[in-house]
Protein backbone atom coordinates (compact mmCIF):
# COMPACT_ATOMS: atom_id res chain seq x y z
CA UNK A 1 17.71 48.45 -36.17
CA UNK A 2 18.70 46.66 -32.81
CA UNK A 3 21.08 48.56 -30.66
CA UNK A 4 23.83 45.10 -31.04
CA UNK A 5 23.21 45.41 -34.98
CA UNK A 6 24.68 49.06 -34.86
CA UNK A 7 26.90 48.72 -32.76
CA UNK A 8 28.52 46.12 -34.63
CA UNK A 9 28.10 47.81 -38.33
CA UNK A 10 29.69 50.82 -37.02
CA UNK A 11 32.56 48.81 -35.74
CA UNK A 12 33.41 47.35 -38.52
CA UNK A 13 34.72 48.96 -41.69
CA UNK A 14 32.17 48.38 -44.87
CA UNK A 15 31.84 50.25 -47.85
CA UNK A 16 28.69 52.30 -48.63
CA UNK A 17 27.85 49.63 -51.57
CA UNK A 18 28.07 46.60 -49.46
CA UNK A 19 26.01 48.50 -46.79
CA UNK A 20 23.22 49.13 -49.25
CA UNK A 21 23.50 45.19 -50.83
CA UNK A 22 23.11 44.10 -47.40
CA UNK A 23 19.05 43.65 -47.37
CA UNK A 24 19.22 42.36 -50.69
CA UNK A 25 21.84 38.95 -49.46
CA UNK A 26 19.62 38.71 -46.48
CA UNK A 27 16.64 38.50 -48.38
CA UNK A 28 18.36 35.83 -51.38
CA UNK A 29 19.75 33.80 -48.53
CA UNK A 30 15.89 33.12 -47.04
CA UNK A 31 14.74 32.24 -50.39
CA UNK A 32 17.48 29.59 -51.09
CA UNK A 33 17.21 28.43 -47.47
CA UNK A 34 13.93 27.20 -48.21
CA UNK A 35 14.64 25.09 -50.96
CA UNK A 36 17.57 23.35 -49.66
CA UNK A 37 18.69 20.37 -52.42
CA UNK A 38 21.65 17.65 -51.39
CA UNK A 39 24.42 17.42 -53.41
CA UNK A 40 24.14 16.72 -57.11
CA UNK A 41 19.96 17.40 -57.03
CA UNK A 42 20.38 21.40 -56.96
CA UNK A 43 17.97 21.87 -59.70
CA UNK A 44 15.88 24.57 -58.05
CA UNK A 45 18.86 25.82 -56.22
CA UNK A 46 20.67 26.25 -59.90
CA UNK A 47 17.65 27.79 -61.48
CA UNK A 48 17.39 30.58 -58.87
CA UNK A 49 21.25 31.31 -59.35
CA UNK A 50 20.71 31.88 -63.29
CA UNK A 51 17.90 33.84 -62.47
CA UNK A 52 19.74 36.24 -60.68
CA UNK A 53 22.67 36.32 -62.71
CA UNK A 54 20.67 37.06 -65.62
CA UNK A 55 18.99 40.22 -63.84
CA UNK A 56 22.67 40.83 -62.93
CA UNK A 57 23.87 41.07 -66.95
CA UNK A 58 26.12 38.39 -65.81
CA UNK A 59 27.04 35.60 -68.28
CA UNK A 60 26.96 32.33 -67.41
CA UNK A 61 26.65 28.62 -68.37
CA UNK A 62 25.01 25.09 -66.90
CA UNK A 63 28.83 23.02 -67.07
CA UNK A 64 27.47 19.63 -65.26
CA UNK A 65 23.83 18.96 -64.34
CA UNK A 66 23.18 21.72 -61.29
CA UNK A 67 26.96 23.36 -61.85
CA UNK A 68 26.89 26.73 -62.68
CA UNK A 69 29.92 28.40 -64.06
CA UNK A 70 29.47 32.90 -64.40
CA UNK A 71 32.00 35.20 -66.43
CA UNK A 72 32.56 38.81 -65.58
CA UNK A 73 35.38 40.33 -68.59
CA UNK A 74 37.01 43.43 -69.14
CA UNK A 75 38.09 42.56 -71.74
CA UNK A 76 41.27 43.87 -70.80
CA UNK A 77 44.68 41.81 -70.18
CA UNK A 78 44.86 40.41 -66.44
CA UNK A 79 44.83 37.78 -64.58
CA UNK A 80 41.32 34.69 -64.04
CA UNK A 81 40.52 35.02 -60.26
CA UNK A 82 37.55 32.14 -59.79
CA UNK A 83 35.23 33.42 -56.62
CA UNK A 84 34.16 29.66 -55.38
CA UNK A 85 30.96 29.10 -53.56
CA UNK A 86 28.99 25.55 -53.11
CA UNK A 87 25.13 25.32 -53.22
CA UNK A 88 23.86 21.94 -52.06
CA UNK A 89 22.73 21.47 -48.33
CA UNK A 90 21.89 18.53 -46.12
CA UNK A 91 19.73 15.29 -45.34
CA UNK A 92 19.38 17.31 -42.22
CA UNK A 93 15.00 18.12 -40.52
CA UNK A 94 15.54 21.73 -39.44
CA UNK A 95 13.55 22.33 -35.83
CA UNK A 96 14.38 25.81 -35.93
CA UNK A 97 11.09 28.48 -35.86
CA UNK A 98 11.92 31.58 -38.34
CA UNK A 99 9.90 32.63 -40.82
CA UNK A 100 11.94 31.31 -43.71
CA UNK A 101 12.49 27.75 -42.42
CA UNK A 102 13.07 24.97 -45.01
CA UNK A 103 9.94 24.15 -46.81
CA UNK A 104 11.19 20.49 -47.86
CA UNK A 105 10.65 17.95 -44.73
CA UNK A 106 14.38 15.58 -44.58
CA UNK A 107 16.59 18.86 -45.85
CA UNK A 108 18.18 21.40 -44.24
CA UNK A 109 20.67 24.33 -45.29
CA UNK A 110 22.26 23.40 -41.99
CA UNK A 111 26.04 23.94 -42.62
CA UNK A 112 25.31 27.75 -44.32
CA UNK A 113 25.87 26.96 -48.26
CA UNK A 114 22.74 28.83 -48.76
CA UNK A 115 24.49 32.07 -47.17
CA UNK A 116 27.54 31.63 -49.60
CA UNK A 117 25.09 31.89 -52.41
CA UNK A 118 23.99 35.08 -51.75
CA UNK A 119 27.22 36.44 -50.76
CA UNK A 120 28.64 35.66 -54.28
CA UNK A 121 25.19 36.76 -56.06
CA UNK A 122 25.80 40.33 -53.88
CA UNK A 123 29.47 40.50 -54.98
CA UNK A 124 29.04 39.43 -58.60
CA UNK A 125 26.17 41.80 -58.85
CA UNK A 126 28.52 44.67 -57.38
CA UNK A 127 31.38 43.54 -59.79
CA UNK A 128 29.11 43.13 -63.11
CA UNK A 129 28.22 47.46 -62.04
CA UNK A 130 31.05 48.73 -61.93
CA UNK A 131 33.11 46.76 -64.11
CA UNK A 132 36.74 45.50 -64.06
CA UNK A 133 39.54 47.48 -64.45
CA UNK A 134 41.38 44.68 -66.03
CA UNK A 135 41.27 40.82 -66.12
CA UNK A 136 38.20 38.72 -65.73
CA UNK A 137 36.08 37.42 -62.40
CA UNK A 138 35.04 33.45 -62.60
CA UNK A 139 32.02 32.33 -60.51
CA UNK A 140 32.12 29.05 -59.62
CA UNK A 141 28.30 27.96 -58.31
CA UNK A 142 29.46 23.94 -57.12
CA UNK A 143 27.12 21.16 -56.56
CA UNK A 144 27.68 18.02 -53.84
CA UNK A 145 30.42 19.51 -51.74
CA UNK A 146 28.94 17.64 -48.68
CA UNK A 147 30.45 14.41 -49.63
CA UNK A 148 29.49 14.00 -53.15
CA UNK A 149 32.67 15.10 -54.91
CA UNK A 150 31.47 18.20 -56.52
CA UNK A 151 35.02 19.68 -56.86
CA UNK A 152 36.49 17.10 -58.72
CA UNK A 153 33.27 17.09 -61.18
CA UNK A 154 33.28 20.79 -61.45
CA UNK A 155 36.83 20.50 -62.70
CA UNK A 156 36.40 17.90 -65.21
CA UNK A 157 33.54 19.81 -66.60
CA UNK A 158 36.20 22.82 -67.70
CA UNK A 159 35.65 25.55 -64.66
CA UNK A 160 39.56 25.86 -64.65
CA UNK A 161 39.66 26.49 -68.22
CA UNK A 162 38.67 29.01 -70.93
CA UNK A 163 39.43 31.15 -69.81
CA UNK A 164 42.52 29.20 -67.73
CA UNK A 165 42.05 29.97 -63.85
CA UNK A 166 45.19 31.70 -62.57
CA UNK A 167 44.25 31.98 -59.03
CA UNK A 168 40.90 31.55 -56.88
CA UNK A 169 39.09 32.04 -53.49
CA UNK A 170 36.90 30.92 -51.22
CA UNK A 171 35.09 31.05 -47.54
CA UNK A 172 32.52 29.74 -45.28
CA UNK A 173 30.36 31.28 -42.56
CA UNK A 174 31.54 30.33 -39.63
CA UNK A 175 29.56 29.20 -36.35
CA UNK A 176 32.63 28.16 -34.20
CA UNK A 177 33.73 31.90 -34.19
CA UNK A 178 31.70 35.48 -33.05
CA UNK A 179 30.40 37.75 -35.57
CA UNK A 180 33.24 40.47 -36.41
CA UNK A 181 36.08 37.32 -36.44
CA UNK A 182 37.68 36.18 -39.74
CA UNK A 183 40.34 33.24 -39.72
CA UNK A 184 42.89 32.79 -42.26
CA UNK A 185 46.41 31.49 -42.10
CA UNK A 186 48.56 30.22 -44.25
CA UNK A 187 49.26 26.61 -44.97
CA UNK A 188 47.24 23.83 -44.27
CA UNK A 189 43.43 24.83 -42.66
CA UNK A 190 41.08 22.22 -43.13
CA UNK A 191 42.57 17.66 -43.37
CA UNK A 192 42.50 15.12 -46.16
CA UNK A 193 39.86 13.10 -45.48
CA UNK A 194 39.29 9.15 -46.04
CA UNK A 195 36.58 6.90 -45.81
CA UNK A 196 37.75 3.44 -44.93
CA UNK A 197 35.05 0.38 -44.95
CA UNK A 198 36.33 -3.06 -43.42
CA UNK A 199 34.55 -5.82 -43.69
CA UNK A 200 35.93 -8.81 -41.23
CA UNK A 201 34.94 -12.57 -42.23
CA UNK A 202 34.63 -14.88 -39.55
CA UNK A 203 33.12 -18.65 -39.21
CA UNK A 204 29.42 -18.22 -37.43
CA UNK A 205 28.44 -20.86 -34.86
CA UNK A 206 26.37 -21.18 -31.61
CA UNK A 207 27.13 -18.30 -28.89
CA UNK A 208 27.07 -21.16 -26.40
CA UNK A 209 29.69 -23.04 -28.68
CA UNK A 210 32.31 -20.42 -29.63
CA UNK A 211 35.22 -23.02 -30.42
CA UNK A 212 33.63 -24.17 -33.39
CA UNK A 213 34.18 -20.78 -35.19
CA UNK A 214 35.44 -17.85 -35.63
CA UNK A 215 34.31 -14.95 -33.82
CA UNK A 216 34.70 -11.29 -36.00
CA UNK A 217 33.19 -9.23 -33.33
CA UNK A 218 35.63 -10.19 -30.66
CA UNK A 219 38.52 -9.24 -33.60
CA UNK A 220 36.41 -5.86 -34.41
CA UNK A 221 37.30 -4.98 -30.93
CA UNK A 222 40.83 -5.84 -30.72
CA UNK A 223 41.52 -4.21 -34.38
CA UNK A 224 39.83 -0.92 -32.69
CA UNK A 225 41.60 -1.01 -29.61
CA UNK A 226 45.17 -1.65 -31.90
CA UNK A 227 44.37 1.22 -34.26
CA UNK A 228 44.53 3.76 -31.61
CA UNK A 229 47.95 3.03 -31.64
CA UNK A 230 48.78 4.72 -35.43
CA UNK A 231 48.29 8.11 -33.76
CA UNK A 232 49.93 7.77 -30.75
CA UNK A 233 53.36 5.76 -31.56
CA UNK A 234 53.11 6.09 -35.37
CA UNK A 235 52.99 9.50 -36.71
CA UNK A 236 54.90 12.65 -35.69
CA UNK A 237 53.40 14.19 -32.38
CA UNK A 238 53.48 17.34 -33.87
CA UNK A 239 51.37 16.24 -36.78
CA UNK A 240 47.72 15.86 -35.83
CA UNK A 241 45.72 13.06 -37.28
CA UNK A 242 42.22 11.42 -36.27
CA UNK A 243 41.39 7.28 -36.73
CA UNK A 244 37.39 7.58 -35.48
CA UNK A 245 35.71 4.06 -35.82
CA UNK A 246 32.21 5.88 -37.01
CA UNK A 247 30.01 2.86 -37.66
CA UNK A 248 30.09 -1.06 -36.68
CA UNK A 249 27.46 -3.50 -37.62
CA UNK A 250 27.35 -7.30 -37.15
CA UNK A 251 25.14 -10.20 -35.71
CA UNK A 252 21.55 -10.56 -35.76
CA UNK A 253 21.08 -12.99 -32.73
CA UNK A 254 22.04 -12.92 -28.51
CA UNK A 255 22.96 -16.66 -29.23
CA UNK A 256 24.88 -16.32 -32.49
CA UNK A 257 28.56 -15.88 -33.31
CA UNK A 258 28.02 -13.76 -36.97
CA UNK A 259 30.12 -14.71 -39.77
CA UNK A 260 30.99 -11.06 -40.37
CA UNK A 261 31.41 -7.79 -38.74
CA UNK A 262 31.10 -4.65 -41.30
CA UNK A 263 33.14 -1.39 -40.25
CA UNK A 264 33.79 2.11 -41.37
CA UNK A 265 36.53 3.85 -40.32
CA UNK A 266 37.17 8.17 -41.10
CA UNK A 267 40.69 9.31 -41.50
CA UNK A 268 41.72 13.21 -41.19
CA UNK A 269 45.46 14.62 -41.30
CA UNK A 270 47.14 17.77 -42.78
CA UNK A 271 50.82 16.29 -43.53
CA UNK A 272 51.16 14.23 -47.58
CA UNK A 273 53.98 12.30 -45.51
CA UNK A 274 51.39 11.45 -42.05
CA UNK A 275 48.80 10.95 -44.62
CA UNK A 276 50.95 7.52 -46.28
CA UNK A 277 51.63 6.89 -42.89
CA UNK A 278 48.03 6.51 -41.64
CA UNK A 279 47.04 4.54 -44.58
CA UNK A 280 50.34 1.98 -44.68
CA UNK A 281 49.66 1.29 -40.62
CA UNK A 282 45.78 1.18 -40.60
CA UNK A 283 45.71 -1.79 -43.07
CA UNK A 284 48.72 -3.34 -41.63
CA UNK A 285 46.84 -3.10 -38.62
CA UNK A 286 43.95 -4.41 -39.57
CA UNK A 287 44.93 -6.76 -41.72
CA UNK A 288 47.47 -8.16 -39.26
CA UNK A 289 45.40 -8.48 -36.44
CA UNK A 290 42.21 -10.17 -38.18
CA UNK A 291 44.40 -12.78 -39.24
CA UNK A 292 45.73 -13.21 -35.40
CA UNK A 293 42.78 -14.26 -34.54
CA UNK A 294 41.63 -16.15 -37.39
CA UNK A 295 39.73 -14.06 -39.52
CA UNK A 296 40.17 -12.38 -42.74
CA UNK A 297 39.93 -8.94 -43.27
CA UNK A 298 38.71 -7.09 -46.62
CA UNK A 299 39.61 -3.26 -47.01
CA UNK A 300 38.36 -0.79 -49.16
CA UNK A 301 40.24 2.43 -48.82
CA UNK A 302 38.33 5.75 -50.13
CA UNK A 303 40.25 9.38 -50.61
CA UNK A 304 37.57 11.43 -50.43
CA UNK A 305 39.45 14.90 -49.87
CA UNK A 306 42.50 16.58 -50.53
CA UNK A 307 43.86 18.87 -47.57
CA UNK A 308 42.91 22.74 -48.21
CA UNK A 309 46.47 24.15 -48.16
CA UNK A 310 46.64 28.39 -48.39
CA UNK A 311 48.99 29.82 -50.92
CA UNK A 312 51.18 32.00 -48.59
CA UNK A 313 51.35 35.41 -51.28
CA UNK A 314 47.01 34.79 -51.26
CA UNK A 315 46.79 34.01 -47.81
CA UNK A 316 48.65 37.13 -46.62
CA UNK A 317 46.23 39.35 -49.23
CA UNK A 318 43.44 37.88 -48.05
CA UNK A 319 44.62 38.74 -44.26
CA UNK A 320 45.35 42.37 -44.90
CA UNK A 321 41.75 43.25 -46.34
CA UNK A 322 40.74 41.32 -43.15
CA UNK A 323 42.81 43.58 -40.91
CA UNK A 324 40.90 46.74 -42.84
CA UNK A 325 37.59 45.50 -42.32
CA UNK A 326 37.74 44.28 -38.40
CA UNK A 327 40.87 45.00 -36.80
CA UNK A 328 43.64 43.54 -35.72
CA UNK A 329 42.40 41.52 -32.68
CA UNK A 330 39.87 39.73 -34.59
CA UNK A 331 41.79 38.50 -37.39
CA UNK A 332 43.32 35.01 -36.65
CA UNK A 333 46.17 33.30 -37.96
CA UNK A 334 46.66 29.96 -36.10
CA UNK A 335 42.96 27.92 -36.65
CA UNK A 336 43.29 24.76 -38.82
CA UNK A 337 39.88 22.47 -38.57
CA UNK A 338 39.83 18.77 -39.10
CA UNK A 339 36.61 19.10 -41.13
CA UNK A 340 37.20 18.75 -45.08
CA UNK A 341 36.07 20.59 -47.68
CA UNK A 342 36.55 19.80 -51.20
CA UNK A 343 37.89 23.34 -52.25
CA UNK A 344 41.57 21.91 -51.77
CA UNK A 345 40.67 20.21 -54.92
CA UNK A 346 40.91 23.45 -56.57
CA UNK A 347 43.68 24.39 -54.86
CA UNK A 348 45.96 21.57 -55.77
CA UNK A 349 45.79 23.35 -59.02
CA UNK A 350 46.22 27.21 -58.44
CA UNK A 351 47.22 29.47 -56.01
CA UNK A 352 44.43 29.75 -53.84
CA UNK A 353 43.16 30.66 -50.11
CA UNK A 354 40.13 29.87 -48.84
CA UNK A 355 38.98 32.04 -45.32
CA UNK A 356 36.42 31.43 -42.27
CA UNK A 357 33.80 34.23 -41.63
CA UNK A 358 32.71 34.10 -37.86
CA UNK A 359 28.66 34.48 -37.32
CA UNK A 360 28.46 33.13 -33.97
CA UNK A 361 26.12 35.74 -31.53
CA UNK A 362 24.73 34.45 -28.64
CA UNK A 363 22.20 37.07 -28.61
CA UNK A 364 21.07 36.20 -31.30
CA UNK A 365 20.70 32.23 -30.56
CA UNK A 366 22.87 31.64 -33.40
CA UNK A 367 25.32 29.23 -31.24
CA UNK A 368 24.34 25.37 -32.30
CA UNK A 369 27.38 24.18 -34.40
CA UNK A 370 27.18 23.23 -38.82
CA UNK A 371 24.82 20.36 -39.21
CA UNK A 372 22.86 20.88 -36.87
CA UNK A 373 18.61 20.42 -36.68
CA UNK A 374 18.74 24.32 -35.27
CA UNK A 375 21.80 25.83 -37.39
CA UNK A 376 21.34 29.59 -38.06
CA UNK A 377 23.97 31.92 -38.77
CA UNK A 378 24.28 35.71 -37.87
CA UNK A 379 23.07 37.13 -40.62
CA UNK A 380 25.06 40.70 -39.64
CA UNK A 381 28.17 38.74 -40.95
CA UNK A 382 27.26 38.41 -44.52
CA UNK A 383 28.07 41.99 -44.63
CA UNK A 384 31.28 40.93 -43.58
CA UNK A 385 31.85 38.14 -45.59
CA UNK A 386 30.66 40.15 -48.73
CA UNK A 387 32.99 42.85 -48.03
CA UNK A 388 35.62 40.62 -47.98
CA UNK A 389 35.12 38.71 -51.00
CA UNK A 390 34.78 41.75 -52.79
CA UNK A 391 38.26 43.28 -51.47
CA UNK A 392 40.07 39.90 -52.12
CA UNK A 393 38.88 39.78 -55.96
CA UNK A 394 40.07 43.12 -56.21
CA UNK A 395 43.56 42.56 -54.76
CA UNK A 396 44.14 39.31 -56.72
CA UNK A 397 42.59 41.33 -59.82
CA UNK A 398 45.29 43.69 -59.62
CA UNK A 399 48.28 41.40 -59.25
């Protein structure tokens, strides 16, 4: 065992059990992290979760194609606490060296899904051993949470029903903060996010001859230059929000006005009032100044995520196991992320709190950000984020 390794298991309060478990996550998170699937195509990914859930004694059920729903019952009155974790990875060619590297060329566990997997596998395990006390523990195994909508599909399929979900939880490694850190707060953590696509029609003619048309690209420009104004004279100041022109396509020749420039827009804010806001202003906006210059402008607005918004009673559990496991200075409170992340879904629905896991360690070379070709994760903070899970379904268990 490295000297930083001890130093930092020692530091950190972990119960016996999770200490022993610790190997086995390790060892389930290299085997899924070599079959990474995208979203909705976890059928390998799904097959190796019922595998271990059956070793486990853990019941559980296929609810969509590759979404896995587990049951752990007392049998006993209490309340439904869902454990959430999502299994698909990226369209992402890892360059990274270790010996469990992806074995599929084009796919990558590169935002740490695979991790989550064997954190809940670990804690179900533990939970399925000793048994409940009272209530019952629902594992939620969700497909396609990069972009694909998973969530919503997950809860048409029944996983907030029979039993009825009273409350759940959830977390994600964390590469933006050290090994030892865990975030949580209250209230809004991670934006809505839409996906706006503009398409702006024009009249084509010769580059040399630009009066006899209509020119979209020069309107592109002037409708991205205008839509910086929603943030900054539109919204509340103290209200974040992001307009980020991602993607513009149009023309095919130096010498050719196009007859249409093709756009796509992403929108991210916290606030249900900024969010009606951004969406009112950004087609006015674009609408409006298309038709200035004699274009016409075609919108097609796409919600793709709620906000993730913290129950305040779950939140505040969640922080005081925190506190027990790594102290005081490395719990914090005041980190919301503009990223999205489709567990808000479930939260619309329940009380629920979903937490950030930090397995950052320079040391280590674990430092290159989610999505990224090298991604790699401390793998000392599974401990952590095992240990946590575990404490939370407890607490909300006992409510």
């Amino acid at each position: 065992m490295s000297q930083a390794k001890a130093e930092l298991l020692a530091d950190v309060n972990l119960s016996a059990a999770t200490r022993a478990a610790h190997g086995a996550v390790v060892a389930m998170r290299h085997d899924l992290h070599r079959i990474p699937e995208i979203g909705l195509e976890e059928h390998q990914t799904a097959e190796y979760i019922e595998g271990k859930l059956s070793a486990a004694g853990v019941e559980f059920e296929r609810i969509t194609a590759t979404g896995i729903k587990g049951l752990i019952d007392s049998g006993k009155a209490g309340p439904t606490v869902m454990l959430r974790t999502d299994i698909d990875a990226l369209p992402v060619t890892e360059e990274a060296e270790h010996d469990y590297v992806s074995t599929r060329e084009g796919f990558m566990h590169a935002c740490g899904h695979d991790t989550h997997i064997a954190m809940l596998l670990g804690v179900a395990k533990r939970l399925q051993a000793e048994g409940l006390k009272q209530g019952r523990i629902k594992l939620n195994f969700q497909p396609g949470e990069e972009g694909r909508h998973g969530a919503e599909q997950m809860i048409e399929a029944g996983i907030m029903e029979s039993p009825k979900v009273d409350c759940a939880y959830g977390q994600h490694i964390w590469s933006y903060a050290p090994t030892g850190e865990i975030w949580i707060q209250e209230g809004p953590i991670m934006a809505a996010v839409d996906t706006v696509y503009v398409t702006i029609h024009g009249q084509g003619t010769h580059a040399a001859m630009p009066e006899g048309g209509v020119d979209p690209i020069y309107a592109s420009a002037q409708i991205i230059t205008a839509l910086q104004s929603v943030v900054t004279r539109n919204i509340n100041p103290l209200e974040p929000g992001v307009v980020t022109v991602a993607q513009i396509n149009g023309g095919t020749a130096h010498n050719v006005i196009p007859e249409q420039v093709e756009m796509v827009m992403s929108v991210r804010v916290f606030d249900d009032e900024t969010h009606a806001t951004m969406e009112r202003r950004l087609c006015e906006i674009v609408e409006g100044v298309a038709a200035a210059l004699g274009c016409r402008a075609e919108i097609r607005y796409v919600h793709e995520h709620q906000p993730t918004v913290n129950d305040p009673e779950i939140a505040q559990i969640v922080r005081e196991e925190a506190l027990a496991i790594v102290g005081e200075s490395r719990v914090l409170a005041t980190q919301k992320v503009m990223g999205a992340e489709d567990f808000g879904d479930y939260a619309r629905l329940v009380p629920a709190a979903f937490a950030y896991v930090g397995a950052r360690n320079e040391a280590k070379d674990c430092v290159y950000p989610h999505h990224h070709p090298k991604f790699n994760v401390d793998e000392d903070a599974f401990a952590i984020g095992a240990e946590l899970m575990y404490r939370v379904a407890q607490r909300l268990l006992a409510r």
